[in-house]
N, C-alpha and C. Protein backbone atom coordinates (compact mmCIF):
# COMPACT_ATOMS: atom_id res chain seq x y z
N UNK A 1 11.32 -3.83 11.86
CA UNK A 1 10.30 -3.33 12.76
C UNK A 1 10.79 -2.10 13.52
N UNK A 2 12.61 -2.20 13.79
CA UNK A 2 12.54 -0.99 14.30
C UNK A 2 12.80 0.41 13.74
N UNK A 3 12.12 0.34 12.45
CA UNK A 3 11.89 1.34 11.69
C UNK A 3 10.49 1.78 11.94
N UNK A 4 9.47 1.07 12.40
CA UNK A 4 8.26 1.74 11.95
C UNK A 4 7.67 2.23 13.16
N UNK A 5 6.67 2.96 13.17
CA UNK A 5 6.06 3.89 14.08
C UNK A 5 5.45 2.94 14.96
N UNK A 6 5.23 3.47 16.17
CA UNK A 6 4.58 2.48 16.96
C UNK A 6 3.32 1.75 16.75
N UNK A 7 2.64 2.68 16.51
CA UNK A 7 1.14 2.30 15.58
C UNK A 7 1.44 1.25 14.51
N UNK A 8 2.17 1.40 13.62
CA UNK A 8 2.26 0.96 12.40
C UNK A 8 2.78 -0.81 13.17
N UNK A 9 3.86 -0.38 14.64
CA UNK A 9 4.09 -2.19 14.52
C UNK A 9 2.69 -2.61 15.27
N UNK A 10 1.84 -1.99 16.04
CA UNK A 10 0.91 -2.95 16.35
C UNK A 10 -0.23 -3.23 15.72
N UNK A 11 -0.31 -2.85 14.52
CA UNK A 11 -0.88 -2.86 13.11
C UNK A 11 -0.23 -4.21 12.74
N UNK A 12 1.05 -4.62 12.59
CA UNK A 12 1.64 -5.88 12.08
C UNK A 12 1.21 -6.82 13.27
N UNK A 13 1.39 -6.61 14.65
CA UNK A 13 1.24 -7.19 15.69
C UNK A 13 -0.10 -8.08 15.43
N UNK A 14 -1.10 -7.34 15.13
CA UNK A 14 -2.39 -7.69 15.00
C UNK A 14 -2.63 -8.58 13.91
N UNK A 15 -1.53 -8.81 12.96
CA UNK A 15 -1.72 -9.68 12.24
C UNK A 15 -1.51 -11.23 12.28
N UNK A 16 -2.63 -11.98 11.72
CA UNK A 16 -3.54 -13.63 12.09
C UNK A 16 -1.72 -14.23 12.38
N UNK A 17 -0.91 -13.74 11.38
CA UNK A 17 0.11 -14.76 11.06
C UNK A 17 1.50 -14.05 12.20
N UNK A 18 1.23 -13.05 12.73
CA UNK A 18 2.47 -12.68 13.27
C UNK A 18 3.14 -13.89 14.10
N UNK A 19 2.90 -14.17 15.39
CA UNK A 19 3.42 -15.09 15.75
C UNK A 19 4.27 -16.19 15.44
N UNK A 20 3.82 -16.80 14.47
CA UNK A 20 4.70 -17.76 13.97
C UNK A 20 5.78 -17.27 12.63
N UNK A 21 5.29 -15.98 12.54
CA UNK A 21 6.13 -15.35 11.29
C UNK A 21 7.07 -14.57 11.75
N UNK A 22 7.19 -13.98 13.29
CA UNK A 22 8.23 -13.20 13.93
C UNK A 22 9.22 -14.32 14.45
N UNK A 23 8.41 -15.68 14.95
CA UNK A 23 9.75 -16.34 15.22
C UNK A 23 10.39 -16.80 14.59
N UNK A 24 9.83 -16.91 13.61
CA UNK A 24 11.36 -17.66 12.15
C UNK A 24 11.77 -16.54 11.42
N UNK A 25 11.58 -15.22 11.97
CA UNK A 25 11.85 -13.72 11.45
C UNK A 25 12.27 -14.00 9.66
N UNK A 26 10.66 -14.26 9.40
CA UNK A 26 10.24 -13.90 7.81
C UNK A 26 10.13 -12.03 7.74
N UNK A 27 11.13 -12.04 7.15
CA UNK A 27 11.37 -10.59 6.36
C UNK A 27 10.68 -9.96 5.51
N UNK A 28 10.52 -11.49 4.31
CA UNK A 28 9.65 -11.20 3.30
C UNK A 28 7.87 -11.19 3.16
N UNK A 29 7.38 -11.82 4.73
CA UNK A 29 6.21 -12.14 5.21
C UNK A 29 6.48 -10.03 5.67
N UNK A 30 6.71 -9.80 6.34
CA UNK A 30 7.05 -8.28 7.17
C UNK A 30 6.99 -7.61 6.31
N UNK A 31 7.46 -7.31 5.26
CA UNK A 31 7.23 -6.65 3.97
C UNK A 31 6.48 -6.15 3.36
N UNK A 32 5.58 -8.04 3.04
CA UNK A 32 4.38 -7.95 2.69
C UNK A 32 2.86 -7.26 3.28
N UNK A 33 3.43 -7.43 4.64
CA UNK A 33 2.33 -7.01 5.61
C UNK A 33 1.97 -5.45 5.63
N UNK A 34 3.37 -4.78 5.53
CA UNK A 34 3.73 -3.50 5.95
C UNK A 34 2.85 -2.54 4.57
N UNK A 35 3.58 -3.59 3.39
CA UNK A 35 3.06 -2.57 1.74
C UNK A 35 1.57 -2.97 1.85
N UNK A 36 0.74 -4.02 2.60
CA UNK A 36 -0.80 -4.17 2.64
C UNK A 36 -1.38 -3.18 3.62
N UNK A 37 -0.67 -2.82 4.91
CA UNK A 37 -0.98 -1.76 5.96
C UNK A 37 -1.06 -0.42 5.65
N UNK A 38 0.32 -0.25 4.66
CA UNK A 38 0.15 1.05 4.51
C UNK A 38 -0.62 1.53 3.10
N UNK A 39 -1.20 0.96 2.18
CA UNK A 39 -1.81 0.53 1.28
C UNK A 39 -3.54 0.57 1.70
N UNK A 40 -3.94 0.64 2.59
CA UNK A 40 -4.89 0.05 3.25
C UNK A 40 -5.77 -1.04 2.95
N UNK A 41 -4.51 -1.71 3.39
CA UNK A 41 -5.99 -3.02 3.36
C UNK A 41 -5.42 -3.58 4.35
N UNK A 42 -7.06 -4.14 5.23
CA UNK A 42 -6.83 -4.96 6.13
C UNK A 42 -8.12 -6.02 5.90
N UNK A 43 -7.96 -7.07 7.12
CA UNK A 43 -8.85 -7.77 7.09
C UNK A 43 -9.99 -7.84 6.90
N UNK A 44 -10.77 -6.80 7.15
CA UNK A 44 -11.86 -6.51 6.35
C UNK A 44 -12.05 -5.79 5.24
N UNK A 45 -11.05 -5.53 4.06
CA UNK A 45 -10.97 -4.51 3.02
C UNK A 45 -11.86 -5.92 2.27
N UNK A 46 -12.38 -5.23 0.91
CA UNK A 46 -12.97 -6.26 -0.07
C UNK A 46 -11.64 -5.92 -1.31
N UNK A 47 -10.83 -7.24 -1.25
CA UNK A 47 -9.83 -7.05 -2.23
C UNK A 47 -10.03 -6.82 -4.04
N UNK A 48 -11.34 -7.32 -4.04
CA UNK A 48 -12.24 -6.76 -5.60
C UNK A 48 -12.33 -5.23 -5.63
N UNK A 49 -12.59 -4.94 -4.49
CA UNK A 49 -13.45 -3.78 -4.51
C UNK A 49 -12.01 -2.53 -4.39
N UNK A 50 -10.95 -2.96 -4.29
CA UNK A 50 -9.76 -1.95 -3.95
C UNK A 50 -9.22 -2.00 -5.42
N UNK A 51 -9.05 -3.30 -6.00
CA UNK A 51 -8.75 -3.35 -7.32
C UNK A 51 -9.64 -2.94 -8.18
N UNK A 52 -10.49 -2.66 -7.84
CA UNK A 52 -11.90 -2.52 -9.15
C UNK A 52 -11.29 -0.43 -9.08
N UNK A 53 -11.27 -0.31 -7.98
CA UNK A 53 -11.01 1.40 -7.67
C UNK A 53 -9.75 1.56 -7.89
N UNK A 54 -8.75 0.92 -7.45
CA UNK A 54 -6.95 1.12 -8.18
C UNK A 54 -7.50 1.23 -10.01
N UNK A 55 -7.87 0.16 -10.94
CA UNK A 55 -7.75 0.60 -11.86
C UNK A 55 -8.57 1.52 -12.40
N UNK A 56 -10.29 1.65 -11.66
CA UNK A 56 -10.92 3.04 -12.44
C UNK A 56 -10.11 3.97 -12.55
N UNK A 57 -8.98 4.38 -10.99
CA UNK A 57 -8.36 5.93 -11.35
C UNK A 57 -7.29 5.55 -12.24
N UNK A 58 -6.52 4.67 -12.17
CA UNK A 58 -5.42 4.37 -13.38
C UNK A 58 -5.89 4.70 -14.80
N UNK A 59 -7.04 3.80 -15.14
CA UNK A 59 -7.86 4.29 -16.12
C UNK A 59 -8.28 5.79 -16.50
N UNK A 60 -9.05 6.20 -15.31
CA UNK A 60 -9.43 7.74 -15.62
C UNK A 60 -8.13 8.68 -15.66
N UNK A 61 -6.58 8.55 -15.75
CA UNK A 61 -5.95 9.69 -15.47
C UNK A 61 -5.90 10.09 -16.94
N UNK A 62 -5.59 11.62 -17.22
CA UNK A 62 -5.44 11.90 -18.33
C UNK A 62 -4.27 12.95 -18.09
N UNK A 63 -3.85 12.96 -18.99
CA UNK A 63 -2.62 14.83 -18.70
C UNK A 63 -3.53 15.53 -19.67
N UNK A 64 -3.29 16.89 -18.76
CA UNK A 64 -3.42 18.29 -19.56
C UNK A 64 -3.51 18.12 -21.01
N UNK A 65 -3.84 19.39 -21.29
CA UNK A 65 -3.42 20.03 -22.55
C UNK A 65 -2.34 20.60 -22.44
N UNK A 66 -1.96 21.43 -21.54
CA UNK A 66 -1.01 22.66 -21.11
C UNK A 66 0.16 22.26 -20.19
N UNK A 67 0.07 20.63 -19.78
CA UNK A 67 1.04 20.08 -18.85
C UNK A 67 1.89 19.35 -19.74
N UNK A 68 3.32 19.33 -19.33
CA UNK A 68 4.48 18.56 -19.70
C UNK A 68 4.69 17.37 -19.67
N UNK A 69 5.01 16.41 -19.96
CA UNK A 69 5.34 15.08 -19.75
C UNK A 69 6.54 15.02 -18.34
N UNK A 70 7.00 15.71 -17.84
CA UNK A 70 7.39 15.75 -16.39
C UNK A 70 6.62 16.12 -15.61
N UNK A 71 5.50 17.12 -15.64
CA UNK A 71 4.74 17.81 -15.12
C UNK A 71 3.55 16.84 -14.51
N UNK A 72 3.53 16.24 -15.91
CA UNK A 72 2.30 14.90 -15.19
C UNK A 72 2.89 13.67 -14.60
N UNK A 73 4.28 13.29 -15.05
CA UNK A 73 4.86 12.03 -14.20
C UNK A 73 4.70 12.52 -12.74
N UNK A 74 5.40 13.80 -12.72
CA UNK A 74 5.23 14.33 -11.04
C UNK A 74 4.24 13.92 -10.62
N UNK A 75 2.56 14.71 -10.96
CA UNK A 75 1.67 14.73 -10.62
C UNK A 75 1.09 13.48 -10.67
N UNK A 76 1.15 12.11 -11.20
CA UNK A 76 0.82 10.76 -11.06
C UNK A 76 2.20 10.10 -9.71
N UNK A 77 3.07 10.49 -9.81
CA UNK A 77 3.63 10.32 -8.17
C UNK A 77 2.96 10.57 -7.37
N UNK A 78 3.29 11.66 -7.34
CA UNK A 78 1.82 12.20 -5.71
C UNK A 78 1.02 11.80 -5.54
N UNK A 79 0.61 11.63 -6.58
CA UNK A 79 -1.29 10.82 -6.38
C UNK A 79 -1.03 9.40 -6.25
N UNK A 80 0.10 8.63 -6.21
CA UNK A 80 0.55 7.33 -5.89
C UNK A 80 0.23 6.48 -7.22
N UNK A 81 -0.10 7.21 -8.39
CA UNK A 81 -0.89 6.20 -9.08
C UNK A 81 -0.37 4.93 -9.87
């Protein structure tokens, strides 16, 4: 926690399970929370509806004609894909 931005811990703070998950300092609960926060999803995300859109763009990427096979690994980094 004392890595992350202030925002970002009361983003975890706010979460249903913190309390009982900071006092037995679950790491792997903190983790989980952090890659769902910064990921965006929260309690009201529709978890269909994030996966249905993660794989359309997975699906839709294509490389160039004129791009490299490094050129597009780069460019699918950036875009997180």
């Amino acid at each position: 926690m004392g890595q992350c931005t202030p925002a970002l811990q009361e983003e975890v703070h706010g979460e249903p399970d913190y309390i009982s998950k900071s006092s037995t300092f679950d790491s792997v609960w903190l983790l989980k929370s952090l890659q769902k926060i910064t990921a965006g999803v929260n309690k009201t995300t529709n978890k269909y509806h994030s996966a249905f859109k993660a794989n359309k763009k997975f699906y839709s990427t294509q490389q160039n004609s004129n791009e490299g096979i490094d050129e597009f690994y780069n460019s699918l980094r950036m875009r997180k894909i």
